[in-house]
PDB file of N, CA and C in Angstrom:
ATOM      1  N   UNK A   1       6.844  33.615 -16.062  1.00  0.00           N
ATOM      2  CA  UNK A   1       7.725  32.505 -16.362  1.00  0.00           C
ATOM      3  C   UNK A   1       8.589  32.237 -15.132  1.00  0.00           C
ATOM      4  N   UNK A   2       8.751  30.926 -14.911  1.00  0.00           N
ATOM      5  CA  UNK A   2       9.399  30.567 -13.464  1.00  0.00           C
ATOM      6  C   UNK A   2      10.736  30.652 -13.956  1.00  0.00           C
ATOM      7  N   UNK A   3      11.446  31.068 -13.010  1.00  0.00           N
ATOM      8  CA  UNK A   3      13.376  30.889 -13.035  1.00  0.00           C
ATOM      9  C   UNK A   3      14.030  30.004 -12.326  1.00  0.00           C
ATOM     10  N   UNK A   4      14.085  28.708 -12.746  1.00  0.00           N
ATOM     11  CA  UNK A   4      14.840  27.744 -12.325  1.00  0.00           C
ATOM     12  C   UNK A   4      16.449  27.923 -11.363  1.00  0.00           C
ATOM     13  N   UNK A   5      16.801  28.413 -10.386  1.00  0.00           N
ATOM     14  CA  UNK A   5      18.166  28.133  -9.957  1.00  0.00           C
ATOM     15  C   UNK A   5      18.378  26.801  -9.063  1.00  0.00           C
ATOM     16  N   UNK A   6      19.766  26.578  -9.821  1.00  0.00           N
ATOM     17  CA  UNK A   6      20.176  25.183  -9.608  1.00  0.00           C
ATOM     18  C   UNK A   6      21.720  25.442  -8.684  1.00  0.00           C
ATOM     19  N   UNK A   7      21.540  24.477  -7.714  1.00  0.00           N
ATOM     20  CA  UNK A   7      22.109  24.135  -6.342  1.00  0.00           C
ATOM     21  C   UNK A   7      23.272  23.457  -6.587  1.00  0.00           C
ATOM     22  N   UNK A   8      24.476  23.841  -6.390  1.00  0.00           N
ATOM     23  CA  UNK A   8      25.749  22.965  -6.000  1.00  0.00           C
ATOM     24  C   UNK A   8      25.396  21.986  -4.756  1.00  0.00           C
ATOM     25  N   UNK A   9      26.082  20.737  -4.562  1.00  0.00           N
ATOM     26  CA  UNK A   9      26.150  20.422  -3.509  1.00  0.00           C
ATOM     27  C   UNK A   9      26.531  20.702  -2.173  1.00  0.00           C
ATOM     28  N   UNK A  10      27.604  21.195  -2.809  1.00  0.00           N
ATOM     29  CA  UNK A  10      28.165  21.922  -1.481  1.00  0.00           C
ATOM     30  C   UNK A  10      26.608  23.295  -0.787  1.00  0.00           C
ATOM     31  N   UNK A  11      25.859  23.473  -1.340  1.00  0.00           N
ATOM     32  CA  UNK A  11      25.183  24.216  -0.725  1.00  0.00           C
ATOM     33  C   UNK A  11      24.238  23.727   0.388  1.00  0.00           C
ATOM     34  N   UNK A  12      23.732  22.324  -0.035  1.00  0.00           N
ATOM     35  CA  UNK A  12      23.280  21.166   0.669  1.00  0.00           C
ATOM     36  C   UNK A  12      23.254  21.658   2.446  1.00  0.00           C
ATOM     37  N   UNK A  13      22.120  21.888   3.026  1.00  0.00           N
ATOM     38  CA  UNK A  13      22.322  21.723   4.946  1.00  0.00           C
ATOM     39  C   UNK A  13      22.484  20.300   5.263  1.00  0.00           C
ATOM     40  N   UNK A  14      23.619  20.088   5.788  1.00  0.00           N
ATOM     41  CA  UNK A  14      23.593  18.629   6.196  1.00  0.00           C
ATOM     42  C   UNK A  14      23.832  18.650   8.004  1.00  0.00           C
ATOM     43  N   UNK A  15      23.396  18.366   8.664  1.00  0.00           N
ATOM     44  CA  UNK A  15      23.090  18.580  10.258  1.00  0.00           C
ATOM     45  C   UNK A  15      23.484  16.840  10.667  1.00  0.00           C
ATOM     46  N   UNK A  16      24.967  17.360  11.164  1.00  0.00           N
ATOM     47  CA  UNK A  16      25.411  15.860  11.837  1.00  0.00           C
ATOM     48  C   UNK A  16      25.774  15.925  13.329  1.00  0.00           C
ATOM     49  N   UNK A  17      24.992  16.960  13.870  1.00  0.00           N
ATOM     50  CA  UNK A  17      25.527  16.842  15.125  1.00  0.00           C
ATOM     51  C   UNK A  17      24.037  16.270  16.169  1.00  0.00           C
ATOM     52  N   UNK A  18      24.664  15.511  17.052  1.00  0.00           N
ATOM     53  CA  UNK A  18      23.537  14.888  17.854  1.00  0.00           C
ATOM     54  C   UNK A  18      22.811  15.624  18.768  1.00  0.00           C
ATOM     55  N   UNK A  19      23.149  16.716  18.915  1.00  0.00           N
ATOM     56  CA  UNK A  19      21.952  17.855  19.898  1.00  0.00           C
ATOM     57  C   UNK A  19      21.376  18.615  18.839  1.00  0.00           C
ATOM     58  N   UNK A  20      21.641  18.974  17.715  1.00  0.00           N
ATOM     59  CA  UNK A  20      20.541  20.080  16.961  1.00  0.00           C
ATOM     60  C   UNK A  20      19.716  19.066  16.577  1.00  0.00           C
ATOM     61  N   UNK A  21      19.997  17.485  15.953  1.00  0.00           N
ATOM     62  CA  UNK A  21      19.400  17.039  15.285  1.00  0.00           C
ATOM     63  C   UNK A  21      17.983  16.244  16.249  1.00  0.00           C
ATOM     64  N   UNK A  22      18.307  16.115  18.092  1.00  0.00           N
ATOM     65  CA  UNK A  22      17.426  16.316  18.269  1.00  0.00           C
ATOM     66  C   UNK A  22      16.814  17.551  18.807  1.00  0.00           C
ATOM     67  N   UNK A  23      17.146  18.551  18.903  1.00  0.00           N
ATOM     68  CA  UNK A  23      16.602  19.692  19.534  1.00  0.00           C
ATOM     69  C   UNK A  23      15.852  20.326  18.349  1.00  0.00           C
ATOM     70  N   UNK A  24      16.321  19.586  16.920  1.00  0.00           N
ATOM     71  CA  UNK A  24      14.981  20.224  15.967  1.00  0.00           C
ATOM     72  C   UNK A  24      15.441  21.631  15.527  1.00  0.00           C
ATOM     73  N   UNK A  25      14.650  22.530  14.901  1.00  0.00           N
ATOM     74  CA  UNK A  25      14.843  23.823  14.244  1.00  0.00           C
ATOM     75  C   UNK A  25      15.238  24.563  14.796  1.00  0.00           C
ATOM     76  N   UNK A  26      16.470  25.193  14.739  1.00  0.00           N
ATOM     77  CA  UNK A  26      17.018  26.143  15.808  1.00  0.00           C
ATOM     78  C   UNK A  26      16.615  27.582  14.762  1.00  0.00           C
ATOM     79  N   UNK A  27      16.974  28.396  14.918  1.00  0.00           N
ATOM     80  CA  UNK A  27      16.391  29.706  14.169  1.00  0.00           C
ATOM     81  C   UNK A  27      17.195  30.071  13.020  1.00  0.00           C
ATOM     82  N   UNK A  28      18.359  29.483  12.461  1.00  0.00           N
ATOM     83  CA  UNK A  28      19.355  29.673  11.862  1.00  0.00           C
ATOM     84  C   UNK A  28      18.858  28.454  10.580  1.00  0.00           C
ATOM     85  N   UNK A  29      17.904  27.285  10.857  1.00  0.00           N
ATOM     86  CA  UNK A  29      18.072  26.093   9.897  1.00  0.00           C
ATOM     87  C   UNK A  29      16.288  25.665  10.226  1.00  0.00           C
ATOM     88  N   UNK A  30      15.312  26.826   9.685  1.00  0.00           N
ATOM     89  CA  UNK A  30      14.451  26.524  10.245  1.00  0.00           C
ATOM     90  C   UNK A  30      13.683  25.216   9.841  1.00  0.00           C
ATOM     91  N   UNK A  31      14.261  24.546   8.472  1.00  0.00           N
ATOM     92  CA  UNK A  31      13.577  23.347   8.141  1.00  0.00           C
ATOM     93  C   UNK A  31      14.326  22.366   8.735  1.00  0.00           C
ATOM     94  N   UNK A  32      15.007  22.624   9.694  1.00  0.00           N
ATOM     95  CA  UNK A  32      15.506  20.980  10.645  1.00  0.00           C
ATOM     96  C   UNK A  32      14.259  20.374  10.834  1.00  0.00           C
ATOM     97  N   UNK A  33      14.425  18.922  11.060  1.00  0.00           N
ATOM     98  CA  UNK A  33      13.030  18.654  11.653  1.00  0.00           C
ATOM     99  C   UNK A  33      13.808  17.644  12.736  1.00  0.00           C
ATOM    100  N   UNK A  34      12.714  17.865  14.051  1.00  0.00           N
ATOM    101  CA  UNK A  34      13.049  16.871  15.060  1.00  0.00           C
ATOM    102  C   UNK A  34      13.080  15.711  14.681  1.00  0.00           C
ATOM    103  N   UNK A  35      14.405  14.755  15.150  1.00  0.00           N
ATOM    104  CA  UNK A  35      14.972  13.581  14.941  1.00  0.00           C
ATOM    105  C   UNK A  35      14.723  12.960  16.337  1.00  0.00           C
ATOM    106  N   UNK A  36      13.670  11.993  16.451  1.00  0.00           N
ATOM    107  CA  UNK A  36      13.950  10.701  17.814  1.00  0.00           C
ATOM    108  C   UNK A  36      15.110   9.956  18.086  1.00  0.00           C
ATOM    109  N   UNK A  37      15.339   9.849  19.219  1.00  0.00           N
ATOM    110  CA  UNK A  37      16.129   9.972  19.743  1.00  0.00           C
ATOM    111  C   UNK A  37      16.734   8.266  18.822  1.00  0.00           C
ATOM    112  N   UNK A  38      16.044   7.609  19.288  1.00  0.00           N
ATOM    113  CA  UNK A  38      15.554   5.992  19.354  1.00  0.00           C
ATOM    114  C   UNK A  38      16.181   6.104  17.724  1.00  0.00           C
ATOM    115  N   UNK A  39      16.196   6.820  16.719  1.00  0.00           N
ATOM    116  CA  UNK A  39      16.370   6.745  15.105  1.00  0.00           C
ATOM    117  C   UNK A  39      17.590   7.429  14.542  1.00  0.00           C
ATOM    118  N   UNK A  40      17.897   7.975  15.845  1.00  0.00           N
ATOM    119  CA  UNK A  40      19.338   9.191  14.921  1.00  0.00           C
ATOM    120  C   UNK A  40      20.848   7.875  14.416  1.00  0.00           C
ATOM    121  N   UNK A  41      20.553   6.574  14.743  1.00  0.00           N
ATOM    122  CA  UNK A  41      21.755   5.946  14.057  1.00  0.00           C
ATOM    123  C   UNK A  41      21.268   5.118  12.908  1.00  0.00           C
ATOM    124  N   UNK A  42      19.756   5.706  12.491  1.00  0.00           N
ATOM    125  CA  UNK A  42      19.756   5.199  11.288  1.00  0.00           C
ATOM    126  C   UNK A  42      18.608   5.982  10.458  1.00  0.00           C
ATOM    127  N   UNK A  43      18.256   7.177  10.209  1.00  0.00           N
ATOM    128  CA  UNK A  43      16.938   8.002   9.284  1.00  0.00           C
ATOM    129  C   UNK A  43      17.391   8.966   8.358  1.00  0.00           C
ATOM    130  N   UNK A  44      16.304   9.314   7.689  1.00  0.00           N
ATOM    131  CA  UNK A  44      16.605  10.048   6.329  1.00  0.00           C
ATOM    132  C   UNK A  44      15.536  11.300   6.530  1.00  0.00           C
ATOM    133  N   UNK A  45      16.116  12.320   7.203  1.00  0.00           N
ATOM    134  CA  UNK A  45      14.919  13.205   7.493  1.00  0.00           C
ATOM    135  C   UNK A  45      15.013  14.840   6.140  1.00  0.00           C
ATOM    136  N   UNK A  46      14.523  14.707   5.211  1.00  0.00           N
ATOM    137  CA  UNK A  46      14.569  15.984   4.307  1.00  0.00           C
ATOM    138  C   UNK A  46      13.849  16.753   3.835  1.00  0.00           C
ATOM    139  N   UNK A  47      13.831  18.007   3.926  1.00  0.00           N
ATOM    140  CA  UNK A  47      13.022  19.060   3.490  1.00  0.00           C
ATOM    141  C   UNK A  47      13.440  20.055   2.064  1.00  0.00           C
ATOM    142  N   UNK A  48      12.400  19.558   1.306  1.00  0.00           N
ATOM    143  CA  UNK A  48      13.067  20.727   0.150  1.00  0.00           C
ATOM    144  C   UNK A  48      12.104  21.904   0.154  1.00  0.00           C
ATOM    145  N   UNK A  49      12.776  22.883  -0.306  1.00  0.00           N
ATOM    146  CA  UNK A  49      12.106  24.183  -0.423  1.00  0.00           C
ATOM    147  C   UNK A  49      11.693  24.823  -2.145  1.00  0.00           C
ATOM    148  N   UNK A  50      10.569  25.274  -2.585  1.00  0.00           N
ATOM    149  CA  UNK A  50      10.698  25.737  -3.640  1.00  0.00           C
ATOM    150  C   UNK A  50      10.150  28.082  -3.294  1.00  0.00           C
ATOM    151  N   UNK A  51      10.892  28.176  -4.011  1.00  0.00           N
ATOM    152  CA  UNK A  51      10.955  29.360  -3.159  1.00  0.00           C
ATOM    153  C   UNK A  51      10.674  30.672  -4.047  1.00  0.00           C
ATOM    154  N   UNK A  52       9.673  31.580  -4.414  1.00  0.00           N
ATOM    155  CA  UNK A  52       9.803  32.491  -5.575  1.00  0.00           C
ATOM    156  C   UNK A  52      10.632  33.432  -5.438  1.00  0.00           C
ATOM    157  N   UNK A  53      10.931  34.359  -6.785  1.00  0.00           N
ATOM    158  CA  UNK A  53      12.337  34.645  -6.937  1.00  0.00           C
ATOM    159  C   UNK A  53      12.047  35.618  -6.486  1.00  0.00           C
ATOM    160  N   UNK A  54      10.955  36.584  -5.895  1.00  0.00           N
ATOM    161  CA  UNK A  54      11.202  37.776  -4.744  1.00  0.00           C
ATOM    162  C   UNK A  54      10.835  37.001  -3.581  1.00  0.00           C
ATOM    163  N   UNK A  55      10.793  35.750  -3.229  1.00  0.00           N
ATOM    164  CA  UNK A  55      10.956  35.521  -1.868  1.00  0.00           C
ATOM    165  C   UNK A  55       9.890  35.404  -0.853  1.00  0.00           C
ATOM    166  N   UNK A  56       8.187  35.855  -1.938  1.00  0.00           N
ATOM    167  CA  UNK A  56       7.154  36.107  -1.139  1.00  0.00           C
ATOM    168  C   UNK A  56       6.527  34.590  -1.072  1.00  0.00           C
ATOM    169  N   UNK A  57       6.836  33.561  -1.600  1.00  0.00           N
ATOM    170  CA  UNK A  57       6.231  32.758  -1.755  1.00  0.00           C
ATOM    171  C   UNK A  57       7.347  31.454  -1.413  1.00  0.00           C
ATOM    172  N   UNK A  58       6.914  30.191  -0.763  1.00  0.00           N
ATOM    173  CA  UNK A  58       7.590  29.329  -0.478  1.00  0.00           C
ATOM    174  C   UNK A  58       6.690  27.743  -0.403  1.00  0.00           C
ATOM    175  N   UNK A  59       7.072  27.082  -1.225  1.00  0.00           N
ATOM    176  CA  UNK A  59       6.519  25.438  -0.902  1.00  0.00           C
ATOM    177  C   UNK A  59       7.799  24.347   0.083  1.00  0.00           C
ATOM    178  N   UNK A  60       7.015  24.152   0.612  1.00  0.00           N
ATOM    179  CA  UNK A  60       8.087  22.857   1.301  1.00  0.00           C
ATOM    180  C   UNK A  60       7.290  21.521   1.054  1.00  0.00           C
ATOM    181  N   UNK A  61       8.270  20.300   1.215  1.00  0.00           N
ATOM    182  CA  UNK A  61       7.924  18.838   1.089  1.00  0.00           C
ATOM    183  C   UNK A  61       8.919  18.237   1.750  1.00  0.00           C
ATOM    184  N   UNK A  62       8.591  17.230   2.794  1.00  0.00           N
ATOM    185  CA  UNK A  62       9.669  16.731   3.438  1.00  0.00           C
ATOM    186  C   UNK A  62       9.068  15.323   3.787  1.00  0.00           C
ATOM    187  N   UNK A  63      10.218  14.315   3.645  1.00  0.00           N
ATOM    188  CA  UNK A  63       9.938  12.991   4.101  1.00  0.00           C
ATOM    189  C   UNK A  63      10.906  12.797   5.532  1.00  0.00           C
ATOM    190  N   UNK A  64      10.218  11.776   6.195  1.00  0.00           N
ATOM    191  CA  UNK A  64      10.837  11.670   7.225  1.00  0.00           C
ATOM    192  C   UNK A  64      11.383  10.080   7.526  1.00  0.00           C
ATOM    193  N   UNK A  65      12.099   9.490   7.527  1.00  0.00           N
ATOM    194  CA  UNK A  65      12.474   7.595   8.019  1.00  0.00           C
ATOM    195  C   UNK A  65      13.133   8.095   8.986  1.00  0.00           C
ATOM    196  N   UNK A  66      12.369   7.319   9.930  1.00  0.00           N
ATOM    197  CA  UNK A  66      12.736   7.214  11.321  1.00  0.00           C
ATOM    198  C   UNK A  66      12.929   5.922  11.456  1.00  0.00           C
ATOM    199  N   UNK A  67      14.507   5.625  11.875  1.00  0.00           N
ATOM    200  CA  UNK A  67      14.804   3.946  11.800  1.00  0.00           C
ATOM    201  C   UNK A  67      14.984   3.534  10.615  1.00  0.00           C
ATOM    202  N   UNK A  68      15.923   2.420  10.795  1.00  0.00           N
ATOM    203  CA  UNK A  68      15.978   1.606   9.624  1.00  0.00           C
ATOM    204  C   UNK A  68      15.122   0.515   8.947  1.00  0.00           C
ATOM    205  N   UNK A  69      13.702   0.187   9.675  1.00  0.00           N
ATOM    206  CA  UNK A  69      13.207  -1.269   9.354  1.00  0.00           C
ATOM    207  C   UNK A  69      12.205  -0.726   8.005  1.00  0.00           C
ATOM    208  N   UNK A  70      12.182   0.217   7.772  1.00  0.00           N
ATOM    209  CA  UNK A  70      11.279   0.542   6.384  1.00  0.00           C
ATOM    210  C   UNK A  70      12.179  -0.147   5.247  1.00  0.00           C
ATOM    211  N   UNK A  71      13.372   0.651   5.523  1.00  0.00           N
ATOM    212  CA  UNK A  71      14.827  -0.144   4.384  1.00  0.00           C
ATOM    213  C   UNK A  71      14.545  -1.489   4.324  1.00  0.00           C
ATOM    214  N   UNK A  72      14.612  -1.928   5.721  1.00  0.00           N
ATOM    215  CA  UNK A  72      14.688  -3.661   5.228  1.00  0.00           C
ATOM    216  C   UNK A  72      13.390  -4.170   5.142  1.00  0.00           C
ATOM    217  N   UNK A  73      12.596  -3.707   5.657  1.00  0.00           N
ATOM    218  CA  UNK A  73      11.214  -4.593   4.826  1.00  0.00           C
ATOM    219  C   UNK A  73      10.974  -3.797   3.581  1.00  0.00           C
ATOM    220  N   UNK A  74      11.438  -2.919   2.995  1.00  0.00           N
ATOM    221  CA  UNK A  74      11.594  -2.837   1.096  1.00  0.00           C
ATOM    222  C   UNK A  74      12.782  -3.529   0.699  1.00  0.00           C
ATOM    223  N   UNK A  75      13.662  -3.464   0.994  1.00  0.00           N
ATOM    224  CA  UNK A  75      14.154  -4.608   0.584  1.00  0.00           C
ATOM    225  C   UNK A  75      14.109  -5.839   0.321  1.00  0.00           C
ATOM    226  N   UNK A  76      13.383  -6.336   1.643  1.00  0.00           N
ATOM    227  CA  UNK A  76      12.864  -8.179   1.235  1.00  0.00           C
ATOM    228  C   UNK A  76      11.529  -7.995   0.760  1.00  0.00           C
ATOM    229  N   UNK A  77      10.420  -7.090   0.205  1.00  0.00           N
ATOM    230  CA  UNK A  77      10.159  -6.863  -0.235  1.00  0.00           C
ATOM    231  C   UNK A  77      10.320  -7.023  -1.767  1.00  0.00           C
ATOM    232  N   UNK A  78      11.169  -6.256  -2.227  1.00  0.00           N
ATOM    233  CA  UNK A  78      12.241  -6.632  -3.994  1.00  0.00           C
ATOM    234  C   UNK A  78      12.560  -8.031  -4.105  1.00  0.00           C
ATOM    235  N   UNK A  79      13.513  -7.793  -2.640  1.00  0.00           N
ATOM    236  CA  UNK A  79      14.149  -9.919  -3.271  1.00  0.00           C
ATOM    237  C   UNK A  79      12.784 -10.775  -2.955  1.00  0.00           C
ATOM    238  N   UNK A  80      11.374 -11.082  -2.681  1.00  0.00           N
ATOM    239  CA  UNK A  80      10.420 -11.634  -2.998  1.00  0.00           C
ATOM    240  C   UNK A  80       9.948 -11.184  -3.968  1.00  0.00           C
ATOM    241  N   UNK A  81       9.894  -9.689  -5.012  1.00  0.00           N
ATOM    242  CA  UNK A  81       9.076  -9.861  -6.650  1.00  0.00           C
ATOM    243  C   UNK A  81      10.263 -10.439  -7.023  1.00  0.00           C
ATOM    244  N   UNK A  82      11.375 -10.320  -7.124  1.00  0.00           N
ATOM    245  CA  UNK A  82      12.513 -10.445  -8.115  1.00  0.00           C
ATOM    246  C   UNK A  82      12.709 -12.212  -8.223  1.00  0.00           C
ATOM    247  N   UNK A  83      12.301 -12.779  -6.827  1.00  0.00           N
ATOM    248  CA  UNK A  83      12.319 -14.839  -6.971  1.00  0.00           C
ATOM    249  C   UNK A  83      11.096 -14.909  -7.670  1.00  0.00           C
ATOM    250  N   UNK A  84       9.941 -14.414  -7.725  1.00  0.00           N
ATOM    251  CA  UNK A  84       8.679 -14.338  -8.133  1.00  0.00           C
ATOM    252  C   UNK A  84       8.744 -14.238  -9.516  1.00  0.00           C
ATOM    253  N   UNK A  85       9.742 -13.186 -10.012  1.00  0.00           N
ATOM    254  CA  UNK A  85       9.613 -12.695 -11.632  1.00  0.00           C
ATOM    255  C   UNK A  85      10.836 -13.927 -11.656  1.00  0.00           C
ATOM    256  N   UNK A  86      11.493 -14.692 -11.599  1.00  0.00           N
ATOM    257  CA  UNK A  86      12.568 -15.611 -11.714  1.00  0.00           C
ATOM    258  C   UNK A  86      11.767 -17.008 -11.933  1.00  0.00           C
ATOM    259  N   UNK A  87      11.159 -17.159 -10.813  1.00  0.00           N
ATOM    260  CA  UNK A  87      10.042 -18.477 -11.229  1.00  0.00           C
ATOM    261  C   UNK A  87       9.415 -18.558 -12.115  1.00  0.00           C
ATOM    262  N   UNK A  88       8.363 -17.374 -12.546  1.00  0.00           N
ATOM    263  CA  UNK A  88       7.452 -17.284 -13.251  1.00  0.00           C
ATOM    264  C   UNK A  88       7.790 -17.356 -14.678  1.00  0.00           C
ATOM    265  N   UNK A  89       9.231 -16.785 -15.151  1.00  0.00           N
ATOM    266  CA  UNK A  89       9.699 -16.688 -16.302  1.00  0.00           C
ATOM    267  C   UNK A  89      10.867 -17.979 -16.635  1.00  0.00           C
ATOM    268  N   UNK A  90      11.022 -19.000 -15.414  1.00  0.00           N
ATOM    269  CA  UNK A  90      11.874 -19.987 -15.605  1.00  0.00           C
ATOM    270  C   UNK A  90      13.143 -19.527 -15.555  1.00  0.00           C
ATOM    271  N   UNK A  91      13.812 -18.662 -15.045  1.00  0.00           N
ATOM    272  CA  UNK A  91      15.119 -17.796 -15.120  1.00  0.00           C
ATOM    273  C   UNK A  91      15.759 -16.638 -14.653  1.00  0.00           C
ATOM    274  N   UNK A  92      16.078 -16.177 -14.608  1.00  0.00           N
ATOM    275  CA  UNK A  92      16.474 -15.265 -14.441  1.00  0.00           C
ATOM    276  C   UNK A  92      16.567 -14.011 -15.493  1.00  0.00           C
ATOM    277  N   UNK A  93      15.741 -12.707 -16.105  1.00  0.00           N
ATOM    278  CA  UNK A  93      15.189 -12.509 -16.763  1.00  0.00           C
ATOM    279  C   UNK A  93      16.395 -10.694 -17.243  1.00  0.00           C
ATOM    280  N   UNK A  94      17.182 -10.930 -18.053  1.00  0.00           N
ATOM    281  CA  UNK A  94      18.294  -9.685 -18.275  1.00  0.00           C
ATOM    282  C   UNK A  94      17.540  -8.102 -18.400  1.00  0.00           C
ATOM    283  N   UNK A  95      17.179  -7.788 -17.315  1.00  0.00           N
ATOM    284  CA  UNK A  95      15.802  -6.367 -17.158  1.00  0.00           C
ATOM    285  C   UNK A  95      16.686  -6.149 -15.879  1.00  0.00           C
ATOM    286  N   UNK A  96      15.943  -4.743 -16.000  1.00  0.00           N
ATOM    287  CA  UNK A  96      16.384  -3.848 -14.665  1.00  0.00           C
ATOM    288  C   UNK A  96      15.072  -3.566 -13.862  1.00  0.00           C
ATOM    289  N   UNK A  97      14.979  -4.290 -13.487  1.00  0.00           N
ATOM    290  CA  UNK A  97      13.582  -3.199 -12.308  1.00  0.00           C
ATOM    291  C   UNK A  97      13.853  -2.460 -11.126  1.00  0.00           C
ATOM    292  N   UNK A  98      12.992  -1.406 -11.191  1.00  0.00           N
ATOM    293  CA  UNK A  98      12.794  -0.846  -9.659  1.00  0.00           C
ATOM    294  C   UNK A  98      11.432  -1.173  -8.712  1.00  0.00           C
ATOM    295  N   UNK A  99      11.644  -0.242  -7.357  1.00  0.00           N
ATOM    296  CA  UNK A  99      11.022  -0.099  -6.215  1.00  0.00           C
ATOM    297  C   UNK A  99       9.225  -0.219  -7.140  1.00  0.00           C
ATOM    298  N   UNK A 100       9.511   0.616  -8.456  1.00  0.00           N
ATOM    299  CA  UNK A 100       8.240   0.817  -8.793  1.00  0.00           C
ATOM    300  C   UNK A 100       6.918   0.012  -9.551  1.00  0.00           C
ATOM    301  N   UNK A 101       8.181  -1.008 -10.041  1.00  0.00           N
ATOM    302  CA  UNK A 101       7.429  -2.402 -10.439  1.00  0.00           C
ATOM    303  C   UNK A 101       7.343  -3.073  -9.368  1.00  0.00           C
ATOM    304  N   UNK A 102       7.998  -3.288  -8.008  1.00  0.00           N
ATOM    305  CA  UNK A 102       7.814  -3.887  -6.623  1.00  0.00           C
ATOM    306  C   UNK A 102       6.241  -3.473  -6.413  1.00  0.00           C
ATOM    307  N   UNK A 103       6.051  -1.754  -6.232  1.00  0.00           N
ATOM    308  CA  UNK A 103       5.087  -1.264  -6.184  1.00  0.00           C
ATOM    309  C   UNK A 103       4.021  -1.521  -6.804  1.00  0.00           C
ATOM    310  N   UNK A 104       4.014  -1.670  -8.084  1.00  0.00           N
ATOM    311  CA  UNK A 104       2.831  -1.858  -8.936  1.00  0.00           C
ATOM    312  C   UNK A 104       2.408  -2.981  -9.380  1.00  0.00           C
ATOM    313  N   UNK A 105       3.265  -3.858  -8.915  1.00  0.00           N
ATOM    314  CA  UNK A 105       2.798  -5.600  -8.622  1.00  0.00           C
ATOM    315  C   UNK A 105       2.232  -5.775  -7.105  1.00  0.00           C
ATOM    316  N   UNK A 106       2.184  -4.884  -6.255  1.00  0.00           N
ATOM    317  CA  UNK A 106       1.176  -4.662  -4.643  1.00  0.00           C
ATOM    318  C   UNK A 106       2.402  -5.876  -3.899  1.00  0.00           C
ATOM    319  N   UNK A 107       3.620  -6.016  -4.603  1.00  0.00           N
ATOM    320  CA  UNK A 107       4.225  -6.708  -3.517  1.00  0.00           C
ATOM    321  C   UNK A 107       4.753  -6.221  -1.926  1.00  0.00           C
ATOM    322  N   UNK A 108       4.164  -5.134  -2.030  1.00  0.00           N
ATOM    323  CA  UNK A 108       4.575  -4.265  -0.398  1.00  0.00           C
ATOM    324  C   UNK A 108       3.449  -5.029   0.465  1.00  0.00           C
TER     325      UNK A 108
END
């Protein structure tokens, strides 16, 4: 049976300084990941760890945005389904959608 432990925030690695973040994994934070140079005033670089409870075993998953233009072409992205679902329904339509109906209408 797996044992779930759950993370305060404050436990969170958050790396705001501009030489580790590009000099990458120093030996102390080994899931840093190198940050380009060209992206450090605007990316989302994160690694999570799942880790067994003696320690022999470890999964990682990490996404990386480098730059900001992914943000804004998903964004105008949304505001084109969202005029799309507005036309089509004559209105403006009292629903919440996400990224994932963007997605599953192939409006990317």
């Amino acid at each position: 049976v797996a044992k779930v432990q759950a993370y305060d925030y404050e436990e969170i690695v958050r790396v705001r300084d501009t030489d580790a973040q590009l000099a990458g994994a120093p030996d102390e934070t080994p899931q840093l990941n190198l940050v380009p140079e060209d992206a450090l005033n605007g990316h989302a670089f994160h690694t999570y760890s799942l880790v067994s409870g003696d320690g022999s075993v470890e999964f990682q998953f990490r996404h990386n945005v480098a730059g900001r233009r992914m943000y804004a072409e998903g964004t105008t992205d949304a505001v084109g389904y969202l005029a799309k679902q507005i036309q089509a329904k004559g209105g403006a339509n009292q629903r919440i959608y996400s990224m994932v109906d963007v997605l599953n209408a192939g409006a990317l």
